[in-house]
Structures are given as C-alpha cells and as structure tokens.
PDB file of N, CA and C in Angstrom:
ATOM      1  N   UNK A   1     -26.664 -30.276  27.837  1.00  0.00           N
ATOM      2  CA  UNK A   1     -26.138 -31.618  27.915  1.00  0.00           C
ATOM      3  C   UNK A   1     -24.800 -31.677  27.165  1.00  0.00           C
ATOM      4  N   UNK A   2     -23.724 -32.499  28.040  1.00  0.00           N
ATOM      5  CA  UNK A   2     -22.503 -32.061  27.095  1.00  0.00           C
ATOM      6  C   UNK A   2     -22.191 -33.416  26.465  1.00  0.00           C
ATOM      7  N   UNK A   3     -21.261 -33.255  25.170  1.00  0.00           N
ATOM      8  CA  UNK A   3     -21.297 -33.677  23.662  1.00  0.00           C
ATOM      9  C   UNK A   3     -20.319 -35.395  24.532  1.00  0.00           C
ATOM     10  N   UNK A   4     -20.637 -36.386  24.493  1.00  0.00           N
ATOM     11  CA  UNK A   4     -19.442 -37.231  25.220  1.00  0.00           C
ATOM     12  C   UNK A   4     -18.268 -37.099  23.992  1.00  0.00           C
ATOM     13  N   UNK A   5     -17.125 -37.412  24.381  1.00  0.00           N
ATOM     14  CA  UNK A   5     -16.552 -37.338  23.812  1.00  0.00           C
ATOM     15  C   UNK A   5     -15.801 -38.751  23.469  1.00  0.00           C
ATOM     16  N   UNK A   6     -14.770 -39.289  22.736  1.00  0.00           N
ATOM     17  CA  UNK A   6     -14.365 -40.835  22.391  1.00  0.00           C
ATOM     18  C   UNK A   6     -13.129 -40.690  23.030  1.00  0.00           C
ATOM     19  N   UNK A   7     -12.421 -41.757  23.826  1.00  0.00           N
ATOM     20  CA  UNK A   7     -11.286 -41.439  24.570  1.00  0.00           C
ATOM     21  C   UNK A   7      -9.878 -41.437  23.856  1.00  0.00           C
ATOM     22  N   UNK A   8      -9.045 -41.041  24.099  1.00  0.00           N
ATOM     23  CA  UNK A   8      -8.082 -40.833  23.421  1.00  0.00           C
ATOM     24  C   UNK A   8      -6.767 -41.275  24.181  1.00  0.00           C
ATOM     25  N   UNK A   9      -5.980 -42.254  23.639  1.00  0.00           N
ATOM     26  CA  UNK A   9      -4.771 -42.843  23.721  1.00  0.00           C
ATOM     27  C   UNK A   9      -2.989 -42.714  23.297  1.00  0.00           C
ATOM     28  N   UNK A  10      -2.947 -42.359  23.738  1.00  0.00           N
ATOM     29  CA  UNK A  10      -1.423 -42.005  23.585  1.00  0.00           C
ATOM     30  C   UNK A  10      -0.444 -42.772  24.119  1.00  0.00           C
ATOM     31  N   UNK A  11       0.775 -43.095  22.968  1.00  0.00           N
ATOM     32  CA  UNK A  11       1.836 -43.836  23.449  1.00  0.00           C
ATOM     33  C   UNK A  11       2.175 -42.896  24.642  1.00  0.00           C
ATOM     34  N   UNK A  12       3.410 -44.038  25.605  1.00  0.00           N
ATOM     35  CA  UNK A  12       3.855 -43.439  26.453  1.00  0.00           C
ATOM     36  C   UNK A  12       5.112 -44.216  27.079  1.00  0.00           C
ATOM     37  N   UNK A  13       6.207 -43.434  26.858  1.00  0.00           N
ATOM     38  CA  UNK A  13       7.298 -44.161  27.418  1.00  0.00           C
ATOM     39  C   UNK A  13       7.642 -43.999  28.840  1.00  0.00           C
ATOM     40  N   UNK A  14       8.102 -44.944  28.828  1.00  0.00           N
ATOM     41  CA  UNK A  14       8.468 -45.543  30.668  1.00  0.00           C
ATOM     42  C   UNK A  14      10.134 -46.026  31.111  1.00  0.00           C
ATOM     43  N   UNK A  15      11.037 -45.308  31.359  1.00  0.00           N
ATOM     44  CA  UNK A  15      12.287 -45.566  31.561  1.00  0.00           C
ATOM     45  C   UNK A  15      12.560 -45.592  32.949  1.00  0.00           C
ATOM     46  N   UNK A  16      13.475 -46.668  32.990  1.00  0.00           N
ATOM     47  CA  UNK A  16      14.425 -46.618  34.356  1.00  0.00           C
ATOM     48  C   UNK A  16      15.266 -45.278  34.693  1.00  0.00           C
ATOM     49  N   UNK A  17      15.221 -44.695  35.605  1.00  0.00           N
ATOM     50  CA  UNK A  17      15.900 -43.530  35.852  1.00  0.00           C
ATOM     51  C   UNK A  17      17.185 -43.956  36.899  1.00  0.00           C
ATOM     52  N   UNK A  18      17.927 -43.419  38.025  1.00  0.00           N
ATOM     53  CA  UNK A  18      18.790 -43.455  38.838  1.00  0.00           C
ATOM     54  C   UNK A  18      17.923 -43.502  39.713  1.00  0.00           C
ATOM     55  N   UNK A  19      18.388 -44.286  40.238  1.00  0.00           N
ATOM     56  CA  UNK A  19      18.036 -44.426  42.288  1.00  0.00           C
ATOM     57  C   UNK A  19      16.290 -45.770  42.067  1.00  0.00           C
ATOM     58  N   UNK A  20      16.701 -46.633  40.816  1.00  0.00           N
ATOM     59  CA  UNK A  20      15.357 -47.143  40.387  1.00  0.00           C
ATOM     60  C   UNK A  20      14.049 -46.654  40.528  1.00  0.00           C
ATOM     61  N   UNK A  21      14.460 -45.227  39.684  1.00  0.00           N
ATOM     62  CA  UNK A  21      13.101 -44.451  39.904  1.00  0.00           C
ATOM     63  C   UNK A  21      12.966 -44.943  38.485  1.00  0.00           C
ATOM     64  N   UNK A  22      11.250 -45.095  38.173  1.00  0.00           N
ATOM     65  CA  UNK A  22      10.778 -44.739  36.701  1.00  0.00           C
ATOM     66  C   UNK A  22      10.174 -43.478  36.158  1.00  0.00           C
ATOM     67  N   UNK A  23      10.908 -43.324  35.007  1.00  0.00           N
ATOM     68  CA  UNK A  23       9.875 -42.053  34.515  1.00  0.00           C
ATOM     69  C   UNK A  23       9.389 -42.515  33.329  1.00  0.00           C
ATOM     70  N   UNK A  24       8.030 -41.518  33.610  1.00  0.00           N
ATOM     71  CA  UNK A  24       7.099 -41.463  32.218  1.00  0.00           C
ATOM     72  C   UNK A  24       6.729 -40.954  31.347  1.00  0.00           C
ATOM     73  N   UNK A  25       6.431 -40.503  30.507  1.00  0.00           N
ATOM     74  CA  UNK A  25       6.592 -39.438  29.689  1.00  0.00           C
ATOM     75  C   UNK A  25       5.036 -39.805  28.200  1.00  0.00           C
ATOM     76  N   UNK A  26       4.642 -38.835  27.773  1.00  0.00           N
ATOM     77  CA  UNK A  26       3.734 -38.893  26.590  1.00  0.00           C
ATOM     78  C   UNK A  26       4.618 -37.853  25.486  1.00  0.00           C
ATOM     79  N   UNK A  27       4.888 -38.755  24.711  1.00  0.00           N
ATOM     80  CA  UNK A  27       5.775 -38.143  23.105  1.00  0.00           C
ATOM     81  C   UNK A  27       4.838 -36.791  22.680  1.00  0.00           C
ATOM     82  N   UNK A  28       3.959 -37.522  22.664  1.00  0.00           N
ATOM     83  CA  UNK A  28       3.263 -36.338  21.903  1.00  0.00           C
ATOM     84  C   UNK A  28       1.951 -35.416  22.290  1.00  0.00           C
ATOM     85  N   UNK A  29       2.388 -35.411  23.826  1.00  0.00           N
ATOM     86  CA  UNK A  29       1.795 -34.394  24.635  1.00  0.00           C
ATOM     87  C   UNK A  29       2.990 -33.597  25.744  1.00  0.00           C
ATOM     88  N   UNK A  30       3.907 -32.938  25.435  1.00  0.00           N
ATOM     89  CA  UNK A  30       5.307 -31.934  25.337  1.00  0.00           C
ATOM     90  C   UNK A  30       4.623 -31.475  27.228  1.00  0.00           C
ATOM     91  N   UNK A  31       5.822 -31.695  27.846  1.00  0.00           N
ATOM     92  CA  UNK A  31       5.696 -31.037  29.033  1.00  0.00           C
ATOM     93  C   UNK A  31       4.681 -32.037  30.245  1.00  0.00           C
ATOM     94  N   UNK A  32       4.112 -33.403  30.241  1.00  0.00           N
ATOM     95  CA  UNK A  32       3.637 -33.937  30.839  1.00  0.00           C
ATOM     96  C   UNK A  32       4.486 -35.542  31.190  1.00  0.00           C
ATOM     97  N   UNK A  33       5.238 -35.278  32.050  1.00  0.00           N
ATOM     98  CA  UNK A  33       6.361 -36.294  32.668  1.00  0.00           C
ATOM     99  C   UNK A  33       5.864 -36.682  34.487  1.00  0.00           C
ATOM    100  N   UNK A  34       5.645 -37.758  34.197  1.00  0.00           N
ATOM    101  CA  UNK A  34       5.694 -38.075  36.289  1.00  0.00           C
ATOM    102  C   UNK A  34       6.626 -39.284  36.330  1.00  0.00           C
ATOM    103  N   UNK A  35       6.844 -39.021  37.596  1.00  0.00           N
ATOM    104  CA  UNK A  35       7.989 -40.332  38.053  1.00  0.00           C
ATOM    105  C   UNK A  35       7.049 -41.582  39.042  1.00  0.00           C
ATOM    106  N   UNK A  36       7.810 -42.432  39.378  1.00  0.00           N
ATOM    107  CA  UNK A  36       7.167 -42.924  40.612  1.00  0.00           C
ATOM    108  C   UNK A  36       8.610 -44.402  40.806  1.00  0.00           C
ATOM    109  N   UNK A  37       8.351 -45.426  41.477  1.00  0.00           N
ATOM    110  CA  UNK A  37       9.093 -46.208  42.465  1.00  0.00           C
ATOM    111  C   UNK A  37       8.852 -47.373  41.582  1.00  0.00           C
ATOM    112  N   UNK A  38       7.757 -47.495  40.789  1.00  0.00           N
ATOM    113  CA  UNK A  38       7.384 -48.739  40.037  1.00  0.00           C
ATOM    114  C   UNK A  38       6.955 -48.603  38.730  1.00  0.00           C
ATOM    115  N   UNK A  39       7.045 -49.226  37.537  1.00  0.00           N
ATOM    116  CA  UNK A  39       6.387 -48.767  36.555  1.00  0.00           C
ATOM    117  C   UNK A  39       5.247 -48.827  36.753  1.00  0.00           C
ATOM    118  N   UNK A  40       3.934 -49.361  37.292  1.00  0.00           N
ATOM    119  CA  UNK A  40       2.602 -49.082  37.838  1.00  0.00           C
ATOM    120  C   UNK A  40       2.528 -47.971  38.175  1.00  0.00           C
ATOM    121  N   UNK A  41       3.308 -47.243  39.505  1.00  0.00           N
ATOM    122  CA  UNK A  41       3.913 -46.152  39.967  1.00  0.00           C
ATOM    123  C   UNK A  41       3.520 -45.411  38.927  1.00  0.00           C
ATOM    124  N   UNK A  42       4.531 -45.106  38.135  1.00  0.00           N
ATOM    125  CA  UNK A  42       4.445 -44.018  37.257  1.00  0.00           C
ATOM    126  C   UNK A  42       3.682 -43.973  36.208  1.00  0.00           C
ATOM    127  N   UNK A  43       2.987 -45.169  36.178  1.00  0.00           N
ATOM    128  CA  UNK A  43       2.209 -44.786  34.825  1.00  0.00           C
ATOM    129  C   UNK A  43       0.650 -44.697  35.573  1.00  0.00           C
ATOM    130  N   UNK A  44       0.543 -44.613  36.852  1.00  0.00           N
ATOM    131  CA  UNK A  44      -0.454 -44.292  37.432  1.00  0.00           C
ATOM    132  C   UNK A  44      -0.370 -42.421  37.851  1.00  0.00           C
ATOM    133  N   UNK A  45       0.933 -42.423  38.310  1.00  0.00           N
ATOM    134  CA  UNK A  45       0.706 -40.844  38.067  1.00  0.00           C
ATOM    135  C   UNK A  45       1.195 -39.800  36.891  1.00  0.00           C
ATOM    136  N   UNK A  46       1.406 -40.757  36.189  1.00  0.00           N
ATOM    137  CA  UNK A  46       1.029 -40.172  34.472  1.00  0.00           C
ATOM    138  C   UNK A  46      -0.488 -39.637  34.242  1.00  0.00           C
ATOM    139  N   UNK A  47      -0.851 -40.926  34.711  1.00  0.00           N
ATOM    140  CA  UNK A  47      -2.517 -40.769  34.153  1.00  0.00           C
ATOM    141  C   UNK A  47      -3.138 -39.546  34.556  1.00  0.00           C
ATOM    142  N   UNK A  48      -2.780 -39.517  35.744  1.00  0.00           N
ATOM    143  CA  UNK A  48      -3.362 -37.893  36.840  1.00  0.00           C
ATOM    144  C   UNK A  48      -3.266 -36.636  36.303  1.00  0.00           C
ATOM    145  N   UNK A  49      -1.696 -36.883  35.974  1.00  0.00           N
ATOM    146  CA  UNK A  49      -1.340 -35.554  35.300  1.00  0.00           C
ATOM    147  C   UNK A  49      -1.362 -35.246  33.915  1.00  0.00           C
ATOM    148  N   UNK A  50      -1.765 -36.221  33.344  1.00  0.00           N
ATOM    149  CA  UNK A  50      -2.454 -36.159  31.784  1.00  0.00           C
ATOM    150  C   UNK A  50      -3.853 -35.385  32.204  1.00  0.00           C
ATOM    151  N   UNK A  51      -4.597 -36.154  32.675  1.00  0.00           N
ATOM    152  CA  UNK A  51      -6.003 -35.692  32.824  1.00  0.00           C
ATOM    153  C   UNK A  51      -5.589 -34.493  32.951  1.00  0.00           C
ATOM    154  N   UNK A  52      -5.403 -33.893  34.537  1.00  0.00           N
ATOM    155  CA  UNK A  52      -5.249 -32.776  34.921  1.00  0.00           C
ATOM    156  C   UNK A  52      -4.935 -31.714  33.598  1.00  0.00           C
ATOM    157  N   UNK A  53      -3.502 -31.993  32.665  1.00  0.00           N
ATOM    158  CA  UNK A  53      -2.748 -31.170  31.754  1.00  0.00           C
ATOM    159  C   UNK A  53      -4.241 -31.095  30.918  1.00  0.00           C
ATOM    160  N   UNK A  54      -4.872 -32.059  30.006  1.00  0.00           N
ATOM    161  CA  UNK A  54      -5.562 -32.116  29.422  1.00  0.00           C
ATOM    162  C   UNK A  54      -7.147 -31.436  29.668  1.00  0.00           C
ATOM    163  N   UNK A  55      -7.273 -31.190  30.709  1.00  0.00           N
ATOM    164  CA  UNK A  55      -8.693 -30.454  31.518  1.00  0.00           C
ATOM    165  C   UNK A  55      -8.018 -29.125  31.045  1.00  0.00           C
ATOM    166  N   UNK A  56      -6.952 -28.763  31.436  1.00  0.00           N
ATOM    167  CA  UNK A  56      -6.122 -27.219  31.648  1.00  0.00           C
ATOM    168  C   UNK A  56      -6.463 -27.016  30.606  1.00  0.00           C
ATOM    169  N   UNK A  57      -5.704 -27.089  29.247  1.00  0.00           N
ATOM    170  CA  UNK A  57      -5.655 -27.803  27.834  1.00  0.00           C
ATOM    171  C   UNK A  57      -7.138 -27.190  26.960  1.00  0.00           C
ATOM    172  N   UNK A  58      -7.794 -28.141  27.745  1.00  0.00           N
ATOM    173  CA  UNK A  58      -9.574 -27.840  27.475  1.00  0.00           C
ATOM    174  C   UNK A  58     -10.040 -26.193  27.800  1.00  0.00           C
ATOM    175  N   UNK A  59      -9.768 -25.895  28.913  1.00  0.00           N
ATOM    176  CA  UNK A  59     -10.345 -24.595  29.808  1.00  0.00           C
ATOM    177  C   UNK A  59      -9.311 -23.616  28.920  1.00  0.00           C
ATOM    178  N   UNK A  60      -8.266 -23.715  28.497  1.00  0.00           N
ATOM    179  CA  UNK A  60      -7.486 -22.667  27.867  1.00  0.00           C
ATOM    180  C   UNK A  60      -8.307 -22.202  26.088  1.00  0.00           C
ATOM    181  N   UNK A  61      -9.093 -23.374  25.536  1.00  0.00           N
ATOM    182  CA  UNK A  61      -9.324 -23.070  24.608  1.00  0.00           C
ATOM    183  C   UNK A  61      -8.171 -23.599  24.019  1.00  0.00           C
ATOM    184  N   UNK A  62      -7.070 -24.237  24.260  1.00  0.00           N
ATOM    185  CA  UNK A  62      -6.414 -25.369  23.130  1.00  0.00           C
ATOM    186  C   UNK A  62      -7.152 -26.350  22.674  1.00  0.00           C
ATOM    187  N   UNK A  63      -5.828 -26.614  21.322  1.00  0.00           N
ATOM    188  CA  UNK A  63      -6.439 -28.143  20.706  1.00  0.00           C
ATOM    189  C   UNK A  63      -5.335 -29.299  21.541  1.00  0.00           C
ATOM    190  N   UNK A  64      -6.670 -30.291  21.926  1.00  0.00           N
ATOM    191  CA  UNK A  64      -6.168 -31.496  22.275  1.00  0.00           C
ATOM    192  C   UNK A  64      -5.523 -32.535  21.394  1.00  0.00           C
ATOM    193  N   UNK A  65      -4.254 -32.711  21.648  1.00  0.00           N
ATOM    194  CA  UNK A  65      -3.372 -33.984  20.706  1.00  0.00           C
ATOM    195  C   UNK A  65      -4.388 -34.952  20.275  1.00  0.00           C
ATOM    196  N   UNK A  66      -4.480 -35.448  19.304  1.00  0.00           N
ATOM    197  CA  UNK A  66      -5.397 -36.684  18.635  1.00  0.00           C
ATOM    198  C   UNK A  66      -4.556 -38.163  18.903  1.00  0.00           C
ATOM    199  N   UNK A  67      -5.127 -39.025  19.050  1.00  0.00           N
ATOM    200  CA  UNK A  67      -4.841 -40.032  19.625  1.00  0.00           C
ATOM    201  C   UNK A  67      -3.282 -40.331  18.967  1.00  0.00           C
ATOM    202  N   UNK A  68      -2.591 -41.764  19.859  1.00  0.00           N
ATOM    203  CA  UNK A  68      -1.468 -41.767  18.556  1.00  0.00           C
ATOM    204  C   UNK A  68      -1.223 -43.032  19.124  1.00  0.00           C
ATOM    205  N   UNK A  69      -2.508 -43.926  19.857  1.00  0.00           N
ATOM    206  CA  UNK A  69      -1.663 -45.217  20.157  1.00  0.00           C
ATOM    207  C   UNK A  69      -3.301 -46.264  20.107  1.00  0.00           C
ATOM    208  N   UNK A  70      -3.257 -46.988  19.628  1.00  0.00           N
ATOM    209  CA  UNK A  70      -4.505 -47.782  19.789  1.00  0.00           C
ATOM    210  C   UNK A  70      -4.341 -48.049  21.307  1.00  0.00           C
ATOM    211  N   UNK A  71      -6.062 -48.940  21.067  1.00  0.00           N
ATOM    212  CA  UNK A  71      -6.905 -48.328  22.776  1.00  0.00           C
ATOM    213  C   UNK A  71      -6.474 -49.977  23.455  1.00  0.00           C
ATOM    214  N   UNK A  72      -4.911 -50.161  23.629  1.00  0.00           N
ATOM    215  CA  UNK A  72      -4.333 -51.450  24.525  1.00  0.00           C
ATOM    216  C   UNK A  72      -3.105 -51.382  24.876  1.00  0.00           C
ATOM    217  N   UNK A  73      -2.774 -51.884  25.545  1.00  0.00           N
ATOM    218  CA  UNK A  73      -1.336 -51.621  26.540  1.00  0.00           C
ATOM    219  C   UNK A  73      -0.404 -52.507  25.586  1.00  0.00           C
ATOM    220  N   UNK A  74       0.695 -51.822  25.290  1.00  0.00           N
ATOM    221  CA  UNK A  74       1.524 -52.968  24.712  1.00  0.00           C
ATOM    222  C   UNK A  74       2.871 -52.384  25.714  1.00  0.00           C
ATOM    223  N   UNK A  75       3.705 -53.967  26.039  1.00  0.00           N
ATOM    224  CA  UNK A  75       4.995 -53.614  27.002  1.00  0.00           C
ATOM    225  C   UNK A  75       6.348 -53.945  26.317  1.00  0.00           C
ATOM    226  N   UNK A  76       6.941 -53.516  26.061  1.00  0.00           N
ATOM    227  CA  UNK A  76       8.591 -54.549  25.751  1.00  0.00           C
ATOM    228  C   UNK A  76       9.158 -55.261  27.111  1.00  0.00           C
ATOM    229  N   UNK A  77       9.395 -56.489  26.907  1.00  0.00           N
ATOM    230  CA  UNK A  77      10.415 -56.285  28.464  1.00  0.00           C
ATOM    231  C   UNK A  77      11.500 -56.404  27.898  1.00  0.00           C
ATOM    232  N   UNK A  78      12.739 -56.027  28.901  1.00  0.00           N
ATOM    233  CA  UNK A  78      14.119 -56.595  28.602  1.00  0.00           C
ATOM    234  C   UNK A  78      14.044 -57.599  29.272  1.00  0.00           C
ATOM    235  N   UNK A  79      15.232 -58.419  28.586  1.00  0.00           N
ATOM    236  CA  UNK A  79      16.098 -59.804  29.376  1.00  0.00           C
ATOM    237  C   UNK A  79      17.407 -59.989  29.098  1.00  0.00           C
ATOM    238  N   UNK A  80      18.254 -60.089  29.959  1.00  0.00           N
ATOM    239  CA  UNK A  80      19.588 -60.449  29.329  1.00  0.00           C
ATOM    240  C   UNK A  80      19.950 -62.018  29.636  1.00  0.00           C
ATOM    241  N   UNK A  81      20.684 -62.391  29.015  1.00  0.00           N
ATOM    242  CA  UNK A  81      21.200 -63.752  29.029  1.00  0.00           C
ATOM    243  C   UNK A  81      22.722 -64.012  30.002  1.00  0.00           C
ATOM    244  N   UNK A  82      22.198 -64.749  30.345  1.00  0.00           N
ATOM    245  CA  UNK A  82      23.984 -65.103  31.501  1.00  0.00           C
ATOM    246  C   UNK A  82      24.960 -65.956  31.258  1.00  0.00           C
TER     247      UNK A  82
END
C-alpha cells in the first residue's frame, strides 16, 4: 500500500511573451516552462508538465523541491490609467 503523500505548491510565474503568448514558469523547479494563448492556457499546461517532470523526478530517485507557495492562487493584475 503506498505512503499518500501531502501535495505540494509552488509559486509560479506567468508572463506575457510576443505574439500574446503566455509563459509559465516554476522558480524553483529549474527547467519546467510551458506556454499557451491564455493565462489559463498556460498554467494548465504547466500543471501537465510539472506532474509529468515531477513523476520523472520520482522514478530517477531525486529529491522533490519542498513546497514554496501556500495551498491558494494569488494573481497581481496590471492596470494602467489613461
């Protein structure tokens, strides 16, 4: 029977790129970036490729990054004034 484990959260930045693409990125998981058309977009195929990196991660016998963001979405927006 395997051990459950407690989920783990990580900040994650989300920038406007060229051609209004967004990218996404986890600070403190090095090498796991997806793009997409929307910030939903990309922070939906963030998620994929976290898991995925993080399964790999597991099966290699690495250590998994420890959390570094409490367990809720926080957003900035911009606004400019006219």
């Amino acid at each position: 029977m395997e051990e459950a484990r407690a989920p783990r959260h990580y900040k994650v930045i989300i920038e406007p790129y060229e051609d209004g693409v967004f990218i996404a990125t986890v600070p403190s998981v090095p090498g796991v970036a997806e793009q997409g058309e929307s910030v939903e977009e990309a922070l939906g195929n963030l998620k994929e490729a976290l898991t995925f990196h993080m399964e790999s991660m597991e099966m290699e016998g690495e250590e998994i990054p420890p959390s570094d963001a409490p367990g809720r979405e926080v957003r900035n927006v911009g606004h400019s004034m006219q």
